[in-house]
N, C-alpha and C. Protein backbone atom coordinates (compact mmCIF):
# COMPACT_ATOMS: atom_id res chain seq x y z
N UNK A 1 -34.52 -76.19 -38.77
CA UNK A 1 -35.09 -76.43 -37.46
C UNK A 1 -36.30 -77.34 -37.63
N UNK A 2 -36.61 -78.08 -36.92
CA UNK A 2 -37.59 -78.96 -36.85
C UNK A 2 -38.97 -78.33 -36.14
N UNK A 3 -40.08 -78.99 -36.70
CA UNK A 3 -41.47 -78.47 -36.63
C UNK A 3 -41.53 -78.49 -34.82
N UNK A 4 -41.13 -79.75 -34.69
CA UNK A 4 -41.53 -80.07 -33.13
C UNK A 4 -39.81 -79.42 -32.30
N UNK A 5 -39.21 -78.45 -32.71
CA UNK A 5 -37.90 -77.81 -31.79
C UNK A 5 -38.87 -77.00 -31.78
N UNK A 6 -38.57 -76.30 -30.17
CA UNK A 6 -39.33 -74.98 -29.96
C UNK A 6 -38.03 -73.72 -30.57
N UNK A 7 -38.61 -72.30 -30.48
CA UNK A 7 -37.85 -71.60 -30.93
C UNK A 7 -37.20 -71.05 -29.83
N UNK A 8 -35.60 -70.70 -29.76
CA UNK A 8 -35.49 -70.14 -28.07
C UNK A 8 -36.11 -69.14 -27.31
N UNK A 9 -36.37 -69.65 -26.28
CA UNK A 9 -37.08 -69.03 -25.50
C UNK A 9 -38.97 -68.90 -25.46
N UNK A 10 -38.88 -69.86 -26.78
CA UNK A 10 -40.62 -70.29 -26.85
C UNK A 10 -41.14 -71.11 -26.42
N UNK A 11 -42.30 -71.92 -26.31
CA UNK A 11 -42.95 -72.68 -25.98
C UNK A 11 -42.24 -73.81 -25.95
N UNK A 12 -42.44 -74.99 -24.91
CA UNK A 12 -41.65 -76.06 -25.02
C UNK A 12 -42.62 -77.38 -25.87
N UNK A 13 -42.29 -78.42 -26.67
CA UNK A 13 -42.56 -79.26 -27.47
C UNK A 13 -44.13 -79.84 -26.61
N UNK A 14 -44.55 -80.10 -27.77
CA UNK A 14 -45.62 -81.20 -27.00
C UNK A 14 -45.34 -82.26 -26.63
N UNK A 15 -45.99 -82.67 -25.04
CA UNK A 15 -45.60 -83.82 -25.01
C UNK A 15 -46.16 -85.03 -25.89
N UNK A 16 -45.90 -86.62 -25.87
CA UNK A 16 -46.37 -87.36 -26.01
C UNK A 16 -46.44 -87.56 -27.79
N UNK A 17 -46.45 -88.27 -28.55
CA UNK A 17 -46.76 -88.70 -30.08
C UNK A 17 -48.13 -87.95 -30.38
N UNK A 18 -48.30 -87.60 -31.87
CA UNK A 18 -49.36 -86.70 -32.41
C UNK A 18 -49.38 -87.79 -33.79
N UNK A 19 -50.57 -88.23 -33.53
CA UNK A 19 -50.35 -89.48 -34.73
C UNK A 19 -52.18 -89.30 -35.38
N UNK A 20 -51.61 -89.64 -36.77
CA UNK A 20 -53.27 -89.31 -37.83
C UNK A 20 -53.75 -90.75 -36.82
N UNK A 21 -55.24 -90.00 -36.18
CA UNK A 21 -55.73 -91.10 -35.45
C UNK A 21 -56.64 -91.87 -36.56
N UNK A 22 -56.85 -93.19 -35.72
CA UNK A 22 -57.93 -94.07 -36.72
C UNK A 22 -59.29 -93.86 -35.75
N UNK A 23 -60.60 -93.98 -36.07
CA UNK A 23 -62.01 -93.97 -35.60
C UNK A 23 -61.49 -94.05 -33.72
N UNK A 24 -61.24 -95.07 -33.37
CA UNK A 24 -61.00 -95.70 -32.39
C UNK A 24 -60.24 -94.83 -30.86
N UNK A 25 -58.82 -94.07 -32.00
CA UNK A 25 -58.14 -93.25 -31.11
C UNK A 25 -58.44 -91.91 -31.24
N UNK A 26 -59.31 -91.29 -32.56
CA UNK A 26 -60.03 -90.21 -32.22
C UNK A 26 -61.58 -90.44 -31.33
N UNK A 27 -61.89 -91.31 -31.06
CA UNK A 27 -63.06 -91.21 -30.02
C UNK A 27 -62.73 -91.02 -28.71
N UNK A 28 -61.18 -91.78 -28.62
CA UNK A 28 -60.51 -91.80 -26.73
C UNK A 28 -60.03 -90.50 -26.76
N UNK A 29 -59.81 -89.55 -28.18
CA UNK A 29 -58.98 -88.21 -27.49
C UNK A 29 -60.49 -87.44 -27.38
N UNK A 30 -61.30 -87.56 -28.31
CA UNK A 30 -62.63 -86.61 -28.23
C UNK A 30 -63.31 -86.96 -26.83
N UNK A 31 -63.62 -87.58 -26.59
CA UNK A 31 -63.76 -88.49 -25.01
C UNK A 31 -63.49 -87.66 -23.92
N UNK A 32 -62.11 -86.86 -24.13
CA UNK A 32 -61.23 -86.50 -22.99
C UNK A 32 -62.41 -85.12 -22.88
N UNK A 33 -63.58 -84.29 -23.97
CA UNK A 33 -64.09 -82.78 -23.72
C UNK A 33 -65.28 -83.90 -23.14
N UNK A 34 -65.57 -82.54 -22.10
CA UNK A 34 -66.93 -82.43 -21.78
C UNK A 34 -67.89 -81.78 -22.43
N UNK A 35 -68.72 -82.86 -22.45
CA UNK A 35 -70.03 -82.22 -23.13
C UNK A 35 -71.62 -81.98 -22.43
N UNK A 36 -71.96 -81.24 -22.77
CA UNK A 36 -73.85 -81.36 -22.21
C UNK A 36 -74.53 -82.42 -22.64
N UNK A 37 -75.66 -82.93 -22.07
CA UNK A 37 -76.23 -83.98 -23.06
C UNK A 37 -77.92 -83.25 -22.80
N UNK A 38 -78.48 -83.10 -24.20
CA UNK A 38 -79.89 -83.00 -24.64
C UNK A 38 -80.96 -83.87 -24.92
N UNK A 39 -81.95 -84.01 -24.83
CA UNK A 39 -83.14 -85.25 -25.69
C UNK A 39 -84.02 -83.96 -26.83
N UNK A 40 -83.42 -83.95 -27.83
CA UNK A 40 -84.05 -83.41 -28.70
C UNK A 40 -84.91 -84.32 -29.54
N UNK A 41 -86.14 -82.91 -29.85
CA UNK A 41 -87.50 -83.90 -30.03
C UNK A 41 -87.98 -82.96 -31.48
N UNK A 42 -88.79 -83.62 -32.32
CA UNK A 42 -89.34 -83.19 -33.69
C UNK A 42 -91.04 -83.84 -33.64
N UNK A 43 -91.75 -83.11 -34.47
CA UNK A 43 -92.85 -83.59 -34.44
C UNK A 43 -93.17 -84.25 -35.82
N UNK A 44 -93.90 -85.07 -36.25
CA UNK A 44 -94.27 -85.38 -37.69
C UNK A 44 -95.34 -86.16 -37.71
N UNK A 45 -96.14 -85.90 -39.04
CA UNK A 45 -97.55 -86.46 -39.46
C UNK A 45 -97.26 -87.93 -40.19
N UNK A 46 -98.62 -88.31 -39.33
CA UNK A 46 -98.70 -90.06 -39.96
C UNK A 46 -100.14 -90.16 -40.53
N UNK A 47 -100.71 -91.25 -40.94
CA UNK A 47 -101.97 -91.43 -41.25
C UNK A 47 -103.06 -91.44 -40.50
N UNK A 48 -102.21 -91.73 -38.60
CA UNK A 48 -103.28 -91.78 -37.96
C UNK A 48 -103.12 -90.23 -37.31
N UNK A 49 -102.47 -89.09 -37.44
CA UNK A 49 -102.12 -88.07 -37.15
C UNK A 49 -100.76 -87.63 -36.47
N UNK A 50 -100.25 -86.69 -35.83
CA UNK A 50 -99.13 -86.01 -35.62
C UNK A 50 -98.88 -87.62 -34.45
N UNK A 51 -97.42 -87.77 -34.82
CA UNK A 51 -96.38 -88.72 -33.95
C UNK A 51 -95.12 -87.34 -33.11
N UNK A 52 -94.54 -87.93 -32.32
CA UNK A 52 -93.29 -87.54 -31.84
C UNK A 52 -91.92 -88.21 -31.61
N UNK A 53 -91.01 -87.80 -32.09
CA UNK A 53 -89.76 -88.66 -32.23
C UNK A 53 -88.79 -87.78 -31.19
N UNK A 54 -87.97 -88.32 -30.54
CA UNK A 54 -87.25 -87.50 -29.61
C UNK A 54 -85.44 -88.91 -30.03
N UNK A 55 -84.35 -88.02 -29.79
CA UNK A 55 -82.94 -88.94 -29.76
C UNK A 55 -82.47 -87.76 -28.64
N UNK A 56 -81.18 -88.59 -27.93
CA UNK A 56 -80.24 -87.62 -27.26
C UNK A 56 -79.17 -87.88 -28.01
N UNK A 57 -78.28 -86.11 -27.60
CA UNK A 57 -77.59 -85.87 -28.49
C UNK A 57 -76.57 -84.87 -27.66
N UNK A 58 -75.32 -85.17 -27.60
CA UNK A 58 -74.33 -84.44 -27.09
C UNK A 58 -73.32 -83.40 -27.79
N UNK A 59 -73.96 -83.54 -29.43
CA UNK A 59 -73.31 -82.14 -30.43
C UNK A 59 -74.35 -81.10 -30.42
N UNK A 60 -74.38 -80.49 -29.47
CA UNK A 60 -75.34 -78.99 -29.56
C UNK A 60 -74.28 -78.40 -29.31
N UNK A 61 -74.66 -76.90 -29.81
CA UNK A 61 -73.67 -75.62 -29.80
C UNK A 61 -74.63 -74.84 -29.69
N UNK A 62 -73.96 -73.38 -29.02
CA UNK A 62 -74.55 -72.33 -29.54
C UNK A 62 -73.87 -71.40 -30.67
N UNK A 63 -74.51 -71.01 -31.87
CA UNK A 63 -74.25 -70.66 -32.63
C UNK A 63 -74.02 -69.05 -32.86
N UNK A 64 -75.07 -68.24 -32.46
CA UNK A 64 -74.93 -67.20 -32.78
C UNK A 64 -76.14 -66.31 -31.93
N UNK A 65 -75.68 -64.99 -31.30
CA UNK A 65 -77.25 -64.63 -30.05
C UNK A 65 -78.10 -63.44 -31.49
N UNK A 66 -77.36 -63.27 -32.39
CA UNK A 66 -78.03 -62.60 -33.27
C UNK A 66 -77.53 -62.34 -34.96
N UNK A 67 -78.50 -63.30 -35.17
CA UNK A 67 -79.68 -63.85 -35.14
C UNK A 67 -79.84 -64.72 -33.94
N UNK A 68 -80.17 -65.59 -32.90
CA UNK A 68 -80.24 -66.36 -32.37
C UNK A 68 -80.50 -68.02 -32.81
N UNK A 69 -79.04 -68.80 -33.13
CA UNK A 69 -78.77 -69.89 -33.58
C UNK A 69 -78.10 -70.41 -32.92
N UNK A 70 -78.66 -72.11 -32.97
CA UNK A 70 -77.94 -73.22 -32.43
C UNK A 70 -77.58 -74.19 -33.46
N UNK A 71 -76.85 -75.65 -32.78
CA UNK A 71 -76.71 -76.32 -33.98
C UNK A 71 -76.71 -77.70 -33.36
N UNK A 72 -76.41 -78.64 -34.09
CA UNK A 72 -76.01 -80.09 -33.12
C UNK A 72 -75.86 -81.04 -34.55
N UNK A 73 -75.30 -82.03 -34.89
CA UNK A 73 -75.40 -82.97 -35.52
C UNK A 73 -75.54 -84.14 -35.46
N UNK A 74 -76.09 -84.72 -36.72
CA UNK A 74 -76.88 -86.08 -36.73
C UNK A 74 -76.25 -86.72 -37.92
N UNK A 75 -76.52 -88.24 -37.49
CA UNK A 75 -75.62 -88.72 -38.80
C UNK A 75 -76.30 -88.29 -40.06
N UNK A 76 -75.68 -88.68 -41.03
CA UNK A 76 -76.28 -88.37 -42.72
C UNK A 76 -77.39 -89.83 -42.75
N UNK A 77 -77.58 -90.75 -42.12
CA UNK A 77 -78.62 -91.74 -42.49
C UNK A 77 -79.55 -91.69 -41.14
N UNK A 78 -79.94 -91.07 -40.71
CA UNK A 78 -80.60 -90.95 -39.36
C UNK A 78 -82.34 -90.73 -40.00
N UNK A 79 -83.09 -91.36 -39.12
CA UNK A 79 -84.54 -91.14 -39.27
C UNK A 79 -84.90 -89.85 -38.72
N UNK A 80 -84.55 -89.48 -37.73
CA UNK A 80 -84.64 -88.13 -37.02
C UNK A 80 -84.55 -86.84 -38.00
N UNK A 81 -83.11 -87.05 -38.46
CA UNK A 81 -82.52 -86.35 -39.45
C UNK A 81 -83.88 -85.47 -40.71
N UNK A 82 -84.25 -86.86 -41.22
CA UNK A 82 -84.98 -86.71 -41.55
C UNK A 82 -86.84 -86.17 -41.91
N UNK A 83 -87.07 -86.58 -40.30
CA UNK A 83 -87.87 -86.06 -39.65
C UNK A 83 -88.08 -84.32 -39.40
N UNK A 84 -86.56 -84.21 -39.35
CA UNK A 84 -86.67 -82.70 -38.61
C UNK A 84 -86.39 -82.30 -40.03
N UNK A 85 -86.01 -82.33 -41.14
CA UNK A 85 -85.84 -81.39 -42.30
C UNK A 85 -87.49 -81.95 -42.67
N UNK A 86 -88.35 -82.95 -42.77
CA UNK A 86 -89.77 -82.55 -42.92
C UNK A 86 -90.72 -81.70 -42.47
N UNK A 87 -90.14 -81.54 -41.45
CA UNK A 87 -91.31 -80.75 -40.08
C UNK A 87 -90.80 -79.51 -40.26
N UNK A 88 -89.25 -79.21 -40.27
CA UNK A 88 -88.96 -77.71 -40.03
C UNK A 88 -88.65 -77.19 -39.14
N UNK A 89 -88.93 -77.96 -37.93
CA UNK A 89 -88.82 -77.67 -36.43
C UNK A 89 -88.56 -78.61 -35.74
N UNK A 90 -87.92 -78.27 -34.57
CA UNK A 90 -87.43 -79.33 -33.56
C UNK A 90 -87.47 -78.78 -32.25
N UNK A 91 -86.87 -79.50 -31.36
CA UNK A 91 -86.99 -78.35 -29.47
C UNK A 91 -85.87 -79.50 -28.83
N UNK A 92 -85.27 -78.31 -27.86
CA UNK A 92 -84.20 -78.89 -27.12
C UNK A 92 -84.12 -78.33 -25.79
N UNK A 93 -83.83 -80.23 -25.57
CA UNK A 93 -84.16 -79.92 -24.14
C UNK A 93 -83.08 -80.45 -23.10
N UNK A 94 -82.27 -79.83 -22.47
CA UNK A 94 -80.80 -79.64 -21.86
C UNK A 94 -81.16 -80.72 -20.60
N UNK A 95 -80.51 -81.88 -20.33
CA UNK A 95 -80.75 -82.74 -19.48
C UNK A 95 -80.40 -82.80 -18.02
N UNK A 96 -81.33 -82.58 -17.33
CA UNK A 96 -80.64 -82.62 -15.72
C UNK A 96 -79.87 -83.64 -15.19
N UNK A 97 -79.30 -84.20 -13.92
CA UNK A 97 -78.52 -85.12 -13.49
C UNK A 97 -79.12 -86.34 -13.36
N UNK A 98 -81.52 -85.69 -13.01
CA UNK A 98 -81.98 -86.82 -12.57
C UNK A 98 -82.75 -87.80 -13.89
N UNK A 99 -82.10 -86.95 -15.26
CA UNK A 99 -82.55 -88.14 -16.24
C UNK A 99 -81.67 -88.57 -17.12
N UNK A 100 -80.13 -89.10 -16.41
CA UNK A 100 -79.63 -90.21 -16.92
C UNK A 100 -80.34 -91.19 -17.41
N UNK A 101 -81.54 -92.19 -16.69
CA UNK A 101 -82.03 -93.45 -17.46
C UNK A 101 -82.65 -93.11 -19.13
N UNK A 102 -83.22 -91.59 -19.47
CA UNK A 102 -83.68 -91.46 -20.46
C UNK A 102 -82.96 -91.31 -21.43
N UNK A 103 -81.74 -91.34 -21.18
CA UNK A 103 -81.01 -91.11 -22.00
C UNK A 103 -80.70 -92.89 -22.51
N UNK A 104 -81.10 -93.96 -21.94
CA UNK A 104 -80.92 -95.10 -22.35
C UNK A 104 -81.90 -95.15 -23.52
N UNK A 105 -83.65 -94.46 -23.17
CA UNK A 105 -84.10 -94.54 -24.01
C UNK A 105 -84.24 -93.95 -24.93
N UNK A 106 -84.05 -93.04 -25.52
CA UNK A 106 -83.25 -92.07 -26.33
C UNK A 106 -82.63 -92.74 -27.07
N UNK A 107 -81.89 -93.03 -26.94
CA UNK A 107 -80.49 -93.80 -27.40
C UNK A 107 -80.58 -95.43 -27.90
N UNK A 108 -82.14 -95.70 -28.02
CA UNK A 108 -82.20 -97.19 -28.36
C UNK A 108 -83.10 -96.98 -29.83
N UNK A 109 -82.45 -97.69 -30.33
CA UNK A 109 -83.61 -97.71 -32.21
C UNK A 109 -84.96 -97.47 -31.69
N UNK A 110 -85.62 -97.11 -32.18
CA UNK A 110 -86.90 -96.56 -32.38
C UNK A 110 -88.36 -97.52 -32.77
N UNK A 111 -87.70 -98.47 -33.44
CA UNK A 111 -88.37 -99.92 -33.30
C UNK A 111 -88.52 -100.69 -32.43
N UNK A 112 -87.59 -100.64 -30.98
CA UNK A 112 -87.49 -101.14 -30.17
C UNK A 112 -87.70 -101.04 -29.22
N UNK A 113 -88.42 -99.49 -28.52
CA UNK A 113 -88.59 -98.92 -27.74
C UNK A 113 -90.08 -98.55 -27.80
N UNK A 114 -90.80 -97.96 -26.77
CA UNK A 114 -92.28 -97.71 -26.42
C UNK A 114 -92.18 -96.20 -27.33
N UNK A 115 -93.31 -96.06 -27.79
CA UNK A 115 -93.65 -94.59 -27.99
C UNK A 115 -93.08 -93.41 -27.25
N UNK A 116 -92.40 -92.56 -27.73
CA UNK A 116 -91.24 -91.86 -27.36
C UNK A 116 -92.17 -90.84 -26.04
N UNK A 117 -93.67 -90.43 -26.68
CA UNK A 117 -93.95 -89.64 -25.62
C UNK A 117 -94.57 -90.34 -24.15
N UNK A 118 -94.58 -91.96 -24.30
CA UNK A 118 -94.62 -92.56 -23.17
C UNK A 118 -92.80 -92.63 -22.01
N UNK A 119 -92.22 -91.69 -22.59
CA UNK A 119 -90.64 -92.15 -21.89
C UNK A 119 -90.21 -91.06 -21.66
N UNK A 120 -90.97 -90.11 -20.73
CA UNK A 120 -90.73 -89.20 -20.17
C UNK A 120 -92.06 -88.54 -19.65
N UNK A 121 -91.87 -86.91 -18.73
CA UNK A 121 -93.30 -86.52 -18.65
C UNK A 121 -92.81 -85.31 -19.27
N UNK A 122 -93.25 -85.45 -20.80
CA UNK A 122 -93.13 -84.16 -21.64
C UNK A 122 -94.06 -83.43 -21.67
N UNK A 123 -93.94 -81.62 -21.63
CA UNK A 123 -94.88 -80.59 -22.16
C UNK A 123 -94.76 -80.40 -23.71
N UNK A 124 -95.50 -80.22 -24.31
CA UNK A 124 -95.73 -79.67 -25.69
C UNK A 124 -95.50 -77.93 -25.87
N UNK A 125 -93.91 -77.84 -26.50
CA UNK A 125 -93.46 -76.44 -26.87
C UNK A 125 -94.37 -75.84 -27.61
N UNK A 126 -94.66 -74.66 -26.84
CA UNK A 126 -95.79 -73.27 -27.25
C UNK A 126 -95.64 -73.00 -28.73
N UNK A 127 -94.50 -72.84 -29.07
CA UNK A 127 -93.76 -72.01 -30.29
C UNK A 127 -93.81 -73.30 -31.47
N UNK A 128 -93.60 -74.28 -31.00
CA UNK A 128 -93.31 -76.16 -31.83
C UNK A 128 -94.19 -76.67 -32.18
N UNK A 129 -94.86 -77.06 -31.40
CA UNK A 129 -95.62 -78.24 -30.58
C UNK A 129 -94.66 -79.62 -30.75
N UNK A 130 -93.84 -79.14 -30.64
CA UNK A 130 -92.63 -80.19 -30.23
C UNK A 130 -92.19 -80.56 -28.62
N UNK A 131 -92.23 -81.68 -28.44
CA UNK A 131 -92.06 -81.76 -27.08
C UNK A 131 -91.10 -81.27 -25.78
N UNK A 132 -91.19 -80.94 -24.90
CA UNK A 132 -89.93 -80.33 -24.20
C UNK A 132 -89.81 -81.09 -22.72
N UNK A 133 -88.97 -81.23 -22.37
CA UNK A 133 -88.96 -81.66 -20.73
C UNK A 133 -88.72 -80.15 -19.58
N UNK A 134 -89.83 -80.24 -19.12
CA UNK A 134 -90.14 -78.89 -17.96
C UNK A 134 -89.45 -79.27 -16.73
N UNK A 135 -88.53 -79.94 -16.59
CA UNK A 135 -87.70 -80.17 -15.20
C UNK A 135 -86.51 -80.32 -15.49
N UNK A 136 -85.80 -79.69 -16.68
CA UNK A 136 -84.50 -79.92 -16.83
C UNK A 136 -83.98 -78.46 -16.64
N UNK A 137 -82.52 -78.39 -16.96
CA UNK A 137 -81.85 -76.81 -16.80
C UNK A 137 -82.24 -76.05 -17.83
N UNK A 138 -82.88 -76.31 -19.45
CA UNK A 138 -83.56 -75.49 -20.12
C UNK A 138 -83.87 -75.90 -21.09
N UNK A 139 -84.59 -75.55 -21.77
CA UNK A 139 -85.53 -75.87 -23.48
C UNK A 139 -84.87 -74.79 -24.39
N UNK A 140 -84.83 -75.39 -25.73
CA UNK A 140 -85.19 -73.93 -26.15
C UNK A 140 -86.02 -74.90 -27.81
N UNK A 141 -86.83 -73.79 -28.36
CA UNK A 141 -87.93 -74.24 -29.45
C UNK A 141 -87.08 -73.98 -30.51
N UNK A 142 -86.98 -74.48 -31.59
CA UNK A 142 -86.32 -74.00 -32.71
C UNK A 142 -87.20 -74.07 -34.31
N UNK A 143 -86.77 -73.18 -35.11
CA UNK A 143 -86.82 -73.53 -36.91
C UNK A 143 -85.65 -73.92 -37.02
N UNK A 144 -86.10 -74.97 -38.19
CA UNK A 144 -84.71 -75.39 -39.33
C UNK A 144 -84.37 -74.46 -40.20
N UNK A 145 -83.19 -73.88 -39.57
CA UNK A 145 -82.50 -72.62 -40.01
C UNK A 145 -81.54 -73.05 -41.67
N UNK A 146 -80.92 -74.38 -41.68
CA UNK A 146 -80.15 -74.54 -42.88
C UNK A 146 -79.65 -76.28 -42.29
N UNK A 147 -79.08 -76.84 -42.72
CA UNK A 147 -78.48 -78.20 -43.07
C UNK A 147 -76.99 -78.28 -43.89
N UNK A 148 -76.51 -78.76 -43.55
CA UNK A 148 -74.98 -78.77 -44.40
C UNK A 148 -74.44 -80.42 -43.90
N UNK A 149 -73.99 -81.33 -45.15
CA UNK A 149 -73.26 -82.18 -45.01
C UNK A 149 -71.81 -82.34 -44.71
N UNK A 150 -71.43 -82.71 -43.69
CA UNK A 150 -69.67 -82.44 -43.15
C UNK A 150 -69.40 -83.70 -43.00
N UNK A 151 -68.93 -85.07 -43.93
CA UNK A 151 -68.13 -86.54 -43.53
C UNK A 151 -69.81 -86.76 -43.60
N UNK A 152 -69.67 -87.57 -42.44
CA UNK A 152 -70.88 -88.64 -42.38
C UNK A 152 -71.92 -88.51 -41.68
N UNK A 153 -71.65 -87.09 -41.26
CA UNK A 153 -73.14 -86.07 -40.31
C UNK A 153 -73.23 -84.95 -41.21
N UNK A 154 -74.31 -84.62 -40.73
CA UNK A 154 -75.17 -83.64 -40.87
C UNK A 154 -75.25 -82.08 -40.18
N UNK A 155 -74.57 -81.05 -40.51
CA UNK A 155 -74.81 -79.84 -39.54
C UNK A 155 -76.19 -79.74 -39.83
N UNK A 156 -76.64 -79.25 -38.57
CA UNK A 156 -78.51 -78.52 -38.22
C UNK A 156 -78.57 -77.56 -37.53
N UNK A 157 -78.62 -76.95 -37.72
CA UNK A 157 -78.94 -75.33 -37.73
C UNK A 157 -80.21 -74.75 -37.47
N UNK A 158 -80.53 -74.55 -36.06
CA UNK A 158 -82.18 -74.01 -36.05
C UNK A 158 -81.68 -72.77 -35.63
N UNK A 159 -82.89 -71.73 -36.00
CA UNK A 159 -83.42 -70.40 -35.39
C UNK A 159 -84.42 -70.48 -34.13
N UNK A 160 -83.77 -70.07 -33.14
CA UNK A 160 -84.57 -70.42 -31.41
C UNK A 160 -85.72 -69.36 -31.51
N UNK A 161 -86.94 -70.00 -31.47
CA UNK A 161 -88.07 -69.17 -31.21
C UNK A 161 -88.64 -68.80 -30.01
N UNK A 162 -88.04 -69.76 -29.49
CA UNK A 162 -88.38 -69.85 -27.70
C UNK A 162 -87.33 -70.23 -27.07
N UNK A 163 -87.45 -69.96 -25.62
CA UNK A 163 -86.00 -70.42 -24.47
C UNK A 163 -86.54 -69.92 -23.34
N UNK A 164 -86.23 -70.95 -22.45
CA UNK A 164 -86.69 -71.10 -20.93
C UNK A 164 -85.62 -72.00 -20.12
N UNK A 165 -84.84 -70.98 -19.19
CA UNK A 165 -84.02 -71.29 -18.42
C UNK A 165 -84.27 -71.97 -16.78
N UNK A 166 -83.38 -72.67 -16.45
CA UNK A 166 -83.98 -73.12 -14.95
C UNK A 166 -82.67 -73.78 -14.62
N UNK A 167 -82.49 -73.12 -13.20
CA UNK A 167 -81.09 -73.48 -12.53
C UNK A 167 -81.44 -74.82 -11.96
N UNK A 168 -80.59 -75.39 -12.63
CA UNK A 168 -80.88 -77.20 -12.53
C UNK A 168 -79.59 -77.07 -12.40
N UNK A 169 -78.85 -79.03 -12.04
CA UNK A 169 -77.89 -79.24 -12.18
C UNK A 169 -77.86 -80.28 -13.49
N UNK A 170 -76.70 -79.74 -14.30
CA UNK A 170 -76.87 -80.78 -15.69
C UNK A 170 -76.55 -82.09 -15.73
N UNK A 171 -76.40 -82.76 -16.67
CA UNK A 171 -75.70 -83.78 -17.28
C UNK A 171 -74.89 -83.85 -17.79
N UNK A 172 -73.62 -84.31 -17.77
CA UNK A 172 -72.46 -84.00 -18.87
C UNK A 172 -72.23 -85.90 -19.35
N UNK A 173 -71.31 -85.11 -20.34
CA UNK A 173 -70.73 -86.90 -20.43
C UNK A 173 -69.33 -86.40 -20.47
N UNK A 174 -68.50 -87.67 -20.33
CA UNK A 174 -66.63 -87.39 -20.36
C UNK A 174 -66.07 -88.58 -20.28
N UNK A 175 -65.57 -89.08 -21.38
CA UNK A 175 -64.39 -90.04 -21.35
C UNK A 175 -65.94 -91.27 -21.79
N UNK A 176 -66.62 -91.42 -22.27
CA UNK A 176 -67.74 -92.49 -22.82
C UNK A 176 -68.82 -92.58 -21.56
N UNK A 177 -68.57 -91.78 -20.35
CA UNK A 177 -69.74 -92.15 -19.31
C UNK A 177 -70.51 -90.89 -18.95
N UNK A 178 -71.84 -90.70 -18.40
CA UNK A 178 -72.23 -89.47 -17.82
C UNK A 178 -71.87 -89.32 -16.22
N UNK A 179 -71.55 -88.18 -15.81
CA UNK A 179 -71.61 -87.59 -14.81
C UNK A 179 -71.80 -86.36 -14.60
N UNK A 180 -71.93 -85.66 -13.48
CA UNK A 180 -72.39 -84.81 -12.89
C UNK A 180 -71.52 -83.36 -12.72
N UNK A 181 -71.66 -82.06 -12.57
CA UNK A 181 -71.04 -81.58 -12.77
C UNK A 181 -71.25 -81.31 -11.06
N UNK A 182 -69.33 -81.06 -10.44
CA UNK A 182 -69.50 -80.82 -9.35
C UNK A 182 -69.55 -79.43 -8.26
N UNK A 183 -70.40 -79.42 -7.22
CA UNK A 183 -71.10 -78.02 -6.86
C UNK A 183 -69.74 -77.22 -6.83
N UNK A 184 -69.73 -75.93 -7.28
CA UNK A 184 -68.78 -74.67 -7.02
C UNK A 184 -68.32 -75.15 -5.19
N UNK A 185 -67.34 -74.59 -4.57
CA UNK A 185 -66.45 -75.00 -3.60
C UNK A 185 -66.97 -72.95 -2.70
C-alpha cells in the first residue's frame, strides 16, 4: 500500500504535492500562520554609559507558566543577539495595531536609524531597566534563562520577572504583511 493511499475507511489523502521546500517555498507555506509581532528591547554599557537596542520580532512563544518561560529567536550573527547574552536581560513588548510604523523602525540596521529610544515613547522596565512600550496589549521583563543554536538562529530563553497585561487590540502578521486581528462578531 502506498504512503499517500488512505487505509479503508481512514482519512482521505492530502491534497496538493508535499515537496522538500527550498528557502523561498518554505517562507510562502510559513507565511500562511499567524503570528504576534513584538519590539523587544536589551540594555547595554558603552563608554559614554548604558545604551538601548530594541528589534521586532515575530518568533516569541510561550514556553512554560512554571517556571515561567518564554522564548523567540534571533539569527546566529545578530548584534542584538549578542547584546542580550551580555546584559542577561531583555523585555517584551507585544505590539498594538497603532504601532505598525515602528515596526519599520525596528526592522532597519541599526546604523541607519536614530537612537532606538528616540523611536517610540518608551518606559524603563522596573524589574530590567530595559525598555517597554506602556500602550501596547502587554510587556513582560525577562532573564536570559539559556541559549541553544538550531540552523542559523538562535533559541532565547528568558525567565519573566515581570508581566503587565492590557486589553489592546494586537498586531499580527500573515502571508509577509501586518494586519489586524478582527473584532469577535
Amino acid at each position: 500500500m502506498s504512503s499517500r493511499t488512505p487505509a479503508p475507511g481512514g482519512p482521505a489523502a492530502l491534497p496538493g504535492v508535499s515537496v522538500l521546500p527550498d528557502k523561498a517555498h518554505l517562507r510562502h507555506v510559513l507565511g500562511q500562520f499567524v503570528t504576534g509581532v513584538c519590539a523587544v528591547s536589551t540594555r547595554f554599557e558603552t563608554r559614554s554609559g548604558v545604551r538601548h537596542d530594541a528589534i521586532a520580532v515575530n518568533s516569541f512563544a510561550s514556553v512554560s507558566l512554571d517556571p515561567p518561560l518564554v522564548s523567540m529567536y534571533l539569527r546566529d550573527d545578530s548584534t542584538f543577539l549578542r547584546r542580550v547574552r551580555t546584559s542577561g536581560q531583555w523585555a517584551v513588548s507585544f505590539l498594538g495595531h497603532r504601532a505598525r510604523s515602528l515596526v519599520g523602525v525596528l526592522t532597519t540596521p541599526a546604523a541607519q536609524r536614530p537612537p532606538v529610544e528616540q523611536a517610540a515613547d518608551w518606559a524603563v522596565g522596573p524589574h530590567t531597566g530595559c525598555l517597554v512600550l506602556p500602550d501596547g496589549p502587554g510587556t513582560l521583563e525577562c532573564a536570559l534563562h539559556l541559549t541553544q543554536t538550531l540552523g542559523d538562529h538562535v533559541l532565547v530563553v528568558g525567565r519573566v520577572l515581570g508581566a503587565v497585561g492590557r486589553d489592546h487590540e494586537p498586531l499580527v502578521f500573515h502571508r509577509g504583511t501586518f494586519t489586524e486581528v478582527a473584532p469577535a462578531p
